[in-house]
Protein backbone atom coordinates (compact mmCIF):
# COMPACT_ATOMS: atom_id res chain seq x y z
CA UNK A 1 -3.70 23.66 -8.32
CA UNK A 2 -4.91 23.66 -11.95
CA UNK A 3 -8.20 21.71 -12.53
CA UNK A 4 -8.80 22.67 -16.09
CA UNK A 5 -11.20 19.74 -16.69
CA UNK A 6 -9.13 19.46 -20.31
CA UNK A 7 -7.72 16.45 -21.63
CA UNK A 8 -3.66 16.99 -20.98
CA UNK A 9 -1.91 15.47 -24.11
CA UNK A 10 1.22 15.22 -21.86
CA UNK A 11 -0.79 12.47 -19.38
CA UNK A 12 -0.17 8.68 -21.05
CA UNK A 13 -1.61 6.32 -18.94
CA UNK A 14 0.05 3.84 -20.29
CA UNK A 15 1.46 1.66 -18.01
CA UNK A 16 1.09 3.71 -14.65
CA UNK A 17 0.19 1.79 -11.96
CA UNK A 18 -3.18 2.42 -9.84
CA UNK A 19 -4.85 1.14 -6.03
CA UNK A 20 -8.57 0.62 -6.61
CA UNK A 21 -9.85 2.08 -3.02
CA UNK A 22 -12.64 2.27 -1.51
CA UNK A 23 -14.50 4.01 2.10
CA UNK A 24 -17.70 2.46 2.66
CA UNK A 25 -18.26 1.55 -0.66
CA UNK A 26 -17.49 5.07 -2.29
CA UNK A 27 -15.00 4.01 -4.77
CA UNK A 28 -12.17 5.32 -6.20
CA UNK A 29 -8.35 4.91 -8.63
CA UNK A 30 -5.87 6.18 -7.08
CA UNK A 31 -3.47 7.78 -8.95
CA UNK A 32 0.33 8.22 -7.77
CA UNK A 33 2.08 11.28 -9.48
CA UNK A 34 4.16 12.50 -6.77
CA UNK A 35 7.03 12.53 -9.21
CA UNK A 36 5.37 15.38 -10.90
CA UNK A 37 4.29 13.84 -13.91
CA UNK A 38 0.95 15.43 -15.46
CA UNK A 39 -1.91 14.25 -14.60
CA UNK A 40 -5.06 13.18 -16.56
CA UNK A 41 -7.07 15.50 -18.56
CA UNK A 42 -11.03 14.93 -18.14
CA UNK A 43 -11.09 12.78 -21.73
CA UNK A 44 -8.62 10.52 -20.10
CA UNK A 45 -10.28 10.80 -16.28
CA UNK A 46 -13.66 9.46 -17.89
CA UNK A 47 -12.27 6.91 -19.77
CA UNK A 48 -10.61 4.91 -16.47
CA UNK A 49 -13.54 6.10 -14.48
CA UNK A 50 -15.88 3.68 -17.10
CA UNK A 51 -17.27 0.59 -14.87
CA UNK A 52 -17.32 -0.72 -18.88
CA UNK A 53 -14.45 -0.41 -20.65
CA UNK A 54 -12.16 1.22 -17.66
CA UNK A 55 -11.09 0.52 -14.81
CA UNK A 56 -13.98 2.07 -13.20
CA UNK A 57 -14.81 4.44 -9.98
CA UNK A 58 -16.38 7.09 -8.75
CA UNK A 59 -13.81 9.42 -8.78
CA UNK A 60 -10.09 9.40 -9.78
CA UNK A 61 -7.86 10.73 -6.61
CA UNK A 62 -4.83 11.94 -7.48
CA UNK A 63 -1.85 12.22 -5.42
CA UNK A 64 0.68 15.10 -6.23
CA UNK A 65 3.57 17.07 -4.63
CA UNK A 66 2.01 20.03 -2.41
CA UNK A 67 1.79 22.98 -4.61
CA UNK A 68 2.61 25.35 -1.79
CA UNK A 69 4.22 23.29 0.66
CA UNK A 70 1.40 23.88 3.19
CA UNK A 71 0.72 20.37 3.91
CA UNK A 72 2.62 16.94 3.21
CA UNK A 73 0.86 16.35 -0.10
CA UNK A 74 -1.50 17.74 -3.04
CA UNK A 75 -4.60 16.30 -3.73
CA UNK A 76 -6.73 16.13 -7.11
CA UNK A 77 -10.19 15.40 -7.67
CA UNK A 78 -11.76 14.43 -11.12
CA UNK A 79 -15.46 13.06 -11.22
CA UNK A 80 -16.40 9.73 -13.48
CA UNK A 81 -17.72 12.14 -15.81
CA UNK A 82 -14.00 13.91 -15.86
CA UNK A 83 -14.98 17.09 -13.86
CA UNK A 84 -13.15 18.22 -11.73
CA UNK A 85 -14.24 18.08 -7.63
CA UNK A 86 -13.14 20.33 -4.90
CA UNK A 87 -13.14 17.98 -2.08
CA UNK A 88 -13.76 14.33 -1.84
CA UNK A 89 -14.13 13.45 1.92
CA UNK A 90 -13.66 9.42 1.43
CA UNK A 91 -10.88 10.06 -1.07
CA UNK A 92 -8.92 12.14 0.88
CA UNK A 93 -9.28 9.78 3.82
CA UNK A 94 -8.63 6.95 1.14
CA UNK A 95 -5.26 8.92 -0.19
CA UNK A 96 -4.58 8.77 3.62
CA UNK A 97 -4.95 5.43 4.87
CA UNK A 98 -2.74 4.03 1.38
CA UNK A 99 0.01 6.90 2.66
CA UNK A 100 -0.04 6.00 6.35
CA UNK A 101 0.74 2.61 4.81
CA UNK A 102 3.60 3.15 3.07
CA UNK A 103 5.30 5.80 5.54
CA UNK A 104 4.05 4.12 8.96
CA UNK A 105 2.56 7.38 10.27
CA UNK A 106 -0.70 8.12 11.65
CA UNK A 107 -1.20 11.58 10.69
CA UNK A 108 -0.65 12.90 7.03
CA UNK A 109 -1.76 15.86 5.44
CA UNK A 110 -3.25 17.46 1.94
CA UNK A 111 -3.83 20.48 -0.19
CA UNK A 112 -6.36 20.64 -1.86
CA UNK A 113 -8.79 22.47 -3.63
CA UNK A 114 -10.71 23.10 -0.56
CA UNK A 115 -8.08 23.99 1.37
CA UNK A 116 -5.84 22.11 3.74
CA UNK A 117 -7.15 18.53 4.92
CA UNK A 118 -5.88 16.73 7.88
CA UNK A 119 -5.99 13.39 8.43
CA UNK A 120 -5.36 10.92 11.35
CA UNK A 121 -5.37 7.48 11.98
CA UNK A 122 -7.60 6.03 15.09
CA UNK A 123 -6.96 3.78 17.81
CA UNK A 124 -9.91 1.29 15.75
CA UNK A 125 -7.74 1.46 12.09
CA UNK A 126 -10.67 3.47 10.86
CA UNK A 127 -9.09 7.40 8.86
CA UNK A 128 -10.57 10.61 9.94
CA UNK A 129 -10.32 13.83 8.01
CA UNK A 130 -11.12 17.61 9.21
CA UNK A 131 -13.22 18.69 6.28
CA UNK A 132 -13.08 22.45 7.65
CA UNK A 133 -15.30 24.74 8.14
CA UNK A 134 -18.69 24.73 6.47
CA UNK A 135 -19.88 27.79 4.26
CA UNK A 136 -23.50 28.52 5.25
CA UNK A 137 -23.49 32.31 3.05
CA UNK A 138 -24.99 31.78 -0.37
CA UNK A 139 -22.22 33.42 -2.30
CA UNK A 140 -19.59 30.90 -0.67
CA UNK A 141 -21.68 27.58 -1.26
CA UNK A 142 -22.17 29.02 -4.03
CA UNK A 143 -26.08 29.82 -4.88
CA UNK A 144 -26.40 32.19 -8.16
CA UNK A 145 -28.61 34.53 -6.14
CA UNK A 146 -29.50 35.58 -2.45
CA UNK A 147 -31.25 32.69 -0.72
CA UNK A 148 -31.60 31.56 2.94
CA UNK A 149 -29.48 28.77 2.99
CA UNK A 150 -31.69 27.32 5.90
CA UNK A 151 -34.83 27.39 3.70
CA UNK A 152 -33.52 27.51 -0.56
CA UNK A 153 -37.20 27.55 -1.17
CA UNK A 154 -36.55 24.74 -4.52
CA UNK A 155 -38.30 21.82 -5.01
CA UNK A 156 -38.83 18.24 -7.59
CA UNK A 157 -41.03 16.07 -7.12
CA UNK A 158 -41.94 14.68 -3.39
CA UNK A 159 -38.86 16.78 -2.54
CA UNK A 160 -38.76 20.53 -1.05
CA UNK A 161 -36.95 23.08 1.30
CA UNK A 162 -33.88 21.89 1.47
CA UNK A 163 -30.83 23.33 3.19
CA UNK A 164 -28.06 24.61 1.42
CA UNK A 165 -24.17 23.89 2.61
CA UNK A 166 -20.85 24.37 1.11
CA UNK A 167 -18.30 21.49 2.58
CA UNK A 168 -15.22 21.98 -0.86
CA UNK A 169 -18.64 21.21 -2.49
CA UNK A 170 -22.09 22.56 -2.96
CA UNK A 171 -24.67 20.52 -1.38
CA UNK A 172 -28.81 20.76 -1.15
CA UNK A 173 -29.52 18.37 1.91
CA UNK A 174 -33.56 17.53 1.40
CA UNK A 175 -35.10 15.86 4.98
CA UNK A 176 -37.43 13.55 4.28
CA UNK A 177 -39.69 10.65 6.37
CA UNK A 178 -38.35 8.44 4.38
CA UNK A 179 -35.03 8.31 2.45
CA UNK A 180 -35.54 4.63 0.67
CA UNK A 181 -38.74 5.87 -1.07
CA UNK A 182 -37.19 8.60 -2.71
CA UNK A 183 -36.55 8.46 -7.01
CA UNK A 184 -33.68 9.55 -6.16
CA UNK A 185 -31.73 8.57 -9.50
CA UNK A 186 -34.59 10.30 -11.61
CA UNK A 187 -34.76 13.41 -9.31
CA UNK A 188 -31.21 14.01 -8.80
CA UNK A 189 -29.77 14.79 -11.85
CA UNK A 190 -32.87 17.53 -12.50
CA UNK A 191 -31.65 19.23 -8.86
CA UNK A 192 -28.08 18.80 -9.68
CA UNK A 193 -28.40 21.28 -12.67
CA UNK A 194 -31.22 23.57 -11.33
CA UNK A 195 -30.18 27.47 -12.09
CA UNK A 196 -29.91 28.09 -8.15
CA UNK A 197 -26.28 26.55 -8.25
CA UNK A 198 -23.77 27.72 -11.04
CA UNK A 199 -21.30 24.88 -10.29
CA UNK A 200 -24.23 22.07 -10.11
CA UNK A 201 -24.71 20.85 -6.54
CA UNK A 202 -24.53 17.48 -4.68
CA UNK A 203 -28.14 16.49 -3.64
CA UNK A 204 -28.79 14.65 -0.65
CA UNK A 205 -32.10 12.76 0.56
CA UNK A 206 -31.61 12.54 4.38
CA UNK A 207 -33.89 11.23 7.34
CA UNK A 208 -32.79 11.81 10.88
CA UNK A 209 -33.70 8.80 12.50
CA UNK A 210 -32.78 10.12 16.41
CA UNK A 211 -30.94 12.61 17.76
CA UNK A 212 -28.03 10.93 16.29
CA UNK A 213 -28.48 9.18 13.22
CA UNK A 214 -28.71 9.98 9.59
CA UNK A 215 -30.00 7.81 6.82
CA UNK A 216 -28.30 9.63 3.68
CA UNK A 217 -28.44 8.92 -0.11
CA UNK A 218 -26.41 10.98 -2.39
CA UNK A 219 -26.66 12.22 -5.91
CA UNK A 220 -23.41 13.12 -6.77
CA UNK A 221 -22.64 16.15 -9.13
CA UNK A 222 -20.67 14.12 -11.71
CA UNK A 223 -20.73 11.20 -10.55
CA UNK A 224 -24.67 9.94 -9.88
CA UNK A 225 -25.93 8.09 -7.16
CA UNK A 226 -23.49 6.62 -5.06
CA UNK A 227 -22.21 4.13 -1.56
CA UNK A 228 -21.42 6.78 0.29
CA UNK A 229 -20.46 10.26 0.06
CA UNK A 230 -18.08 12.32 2.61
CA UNK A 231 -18.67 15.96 1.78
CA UNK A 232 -22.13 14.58 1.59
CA UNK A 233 -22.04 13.12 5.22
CA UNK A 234 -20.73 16.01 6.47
CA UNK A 235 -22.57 18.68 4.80
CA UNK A 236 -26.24 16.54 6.28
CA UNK A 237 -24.75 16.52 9.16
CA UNK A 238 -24.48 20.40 9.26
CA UNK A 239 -27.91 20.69 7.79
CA UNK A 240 -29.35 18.63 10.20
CA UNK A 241 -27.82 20.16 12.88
CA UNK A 242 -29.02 23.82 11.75
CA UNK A 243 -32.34 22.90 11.31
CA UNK A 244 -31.91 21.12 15.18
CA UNK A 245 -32.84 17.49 13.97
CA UNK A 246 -29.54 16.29 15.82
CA UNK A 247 -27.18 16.66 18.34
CA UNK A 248 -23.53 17.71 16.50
CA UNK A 249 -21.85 14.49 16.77
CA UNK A 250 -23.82 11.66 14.65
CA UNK A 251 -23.98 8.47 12.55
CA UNK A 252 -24.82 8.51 8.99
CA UNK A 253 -26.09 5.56 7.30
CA UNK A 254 -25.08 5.40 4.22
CA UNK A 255 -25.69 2.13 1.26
CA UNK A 256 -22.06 1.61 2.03
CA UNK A 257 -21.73 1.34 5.46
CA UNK A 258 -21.64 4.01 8.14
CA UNK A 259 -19.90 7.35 8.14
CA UNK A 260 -18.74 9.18 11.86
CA UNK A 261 -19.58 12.86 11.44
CA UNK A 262 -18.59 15.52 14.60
CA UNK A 263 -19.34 19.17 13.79
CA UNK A 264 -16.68 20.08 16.41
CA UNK A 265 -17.17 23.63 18.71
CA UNK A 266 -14.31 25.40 16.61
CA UNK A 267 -16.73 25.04 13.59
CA UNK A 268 -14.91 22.33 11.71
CA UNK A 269 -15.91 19.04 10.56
CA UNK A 270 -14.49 15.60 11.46
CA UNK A 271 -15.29 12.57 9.63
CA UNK A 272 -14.41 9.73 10.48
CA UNK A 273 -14.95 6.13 8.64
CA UNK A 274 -13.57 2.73 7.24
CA UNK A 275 -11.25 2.51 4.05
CA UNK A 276 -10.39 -0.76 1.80
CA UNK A 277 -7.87 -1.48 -0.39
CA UNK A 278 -9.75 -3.65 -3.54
CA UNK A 279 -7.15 -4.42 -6.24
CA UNK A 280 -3.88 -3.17 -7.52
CA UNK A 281 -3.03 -2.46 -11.17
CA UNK A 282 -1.55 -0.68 -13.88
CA UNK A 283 -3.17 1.49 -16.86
CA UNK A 284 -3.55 -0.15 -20.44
């Protein structure tokens, strides 16, 4: 799947019609192309990902035929700042949950940048999504230079050593005593662009609070601080489970709600969590 991060001249929004979805407050316009049509550049992405004069999100999901026929359907990413994103946890499970919907079935499944992502419906109503494996080498996360990903040896501010994990997304996970205390909107965007990650990175403020539970904030590469983030979730999960804070199946406390994260014995990762339809519409 191409995600040129380009505005595409042959995307008119005009008139197309959107679901404004959320999963525990991570928020997101969904876009239906399954018809083909091309979808939005990242001029275009930003400009309906503006809380201001757009609709507004944190990222624009975009639903597409599957490019290689590996799974039911395609899945793009593009960030409020119109980058593009390799995996979205609560967007997939999002695209899910709308799709389950509309066909009555409780399992549905997605290309996407990351690879394949399957999703299933629970007993509860709540969407669960197999985020895969996690990369733990520092040329698959990626990190521009040998590093132990247990210990990247970085650090800003009251934050330091923190673990480095690749879930579609590079992540820094930071443990701390105390996540609320954390500047995390000033800090963030410095650690996002530090030189250590050559795609930015997703950095994430966690305190284990039992073997457990997870309190998580999340600065999103492209997006800022935001409710919740899946490939966030998961990847402190991972982190916290490497660095043997927790037991492999916890709860992560997010500002949106609560995420359900089980790094499973074959090595993937489940998560688990509640999605919302908000509002319907259609592009100006």
């Amino acid at each position: 799947m191409n995600q040129t991060g380009h505005n595409n001249p042959a995307f008119d929004p005009a008139g197309v019609p959107f679901v404004k979805m959320h999963g525990a407050g991570n928020d997101f316009v969904m876009l239906d192309l399954r018809d083909g049509a091309a979808a939005p550049g990242a001029g275009t992405a930003a400009e309906i990902a503006d809380r201001r004069r757009g609709v507004g999100c944190d990222q624009l999901v975009v639903i597409v035929p599957a490019p290689t026929g590996l799974a039911d359907y395609g899945l793009l990413f593009l960030n409020s700042d119109g980058s593009a994103s390799g995996a979205c946890g609560n967007g997939t499970r999002c695209a899910a949950a709308l799709l389950m919907d509309e066909t009555g079935s409780t399992e549905i499944s997605f290309e996407s940048e990351a690879g394949v992502l399957d999703c299933l419906r629970n007993g509860d109503g709540s969407v669960a999504v197999d985020m895969g494996r996690p990369a733990t080498d520092w040329r698959e996360i990626p990190l521009s230079e040998d590093r132990d990903t247990l210990h990247l040896g970085i650090a800003e501010g009251p934050l330091s050593d923190p673990v480095g994990v690749g879930m579609g997304n590079p992540h820094a996970v930071f443990f701390v005593e105390d996540a609320e205390s954390v500047p995390i909107e000033r800090i963030g965007p410095v650690l996002e662009h530090h030189r250590l990650f050559p795609e930015r990175a997703n950095i994430g403020v966690a305190q284990a609070k039992g073997r457990g539970r997870l309190r998580l904030r999340v600065w999103e590469r492209g997006a800022g601080l935001t409710q919740a983030c899946g490939s966030g979730a998961c990847a402190a999960a991972v982190a916290a489970v490497r660095r043997g804070l927790t037991d492999r199946k916890v709860t992560v406390e997010v500002d949106g709600g609560e995420l359900f994260i089980d790094w499973a014995e074959d090595d993937h990762v489940l998560m688990s969590g509640p999605t919302a339809t908000s509002f319907r519409g259609v592009l100006a």
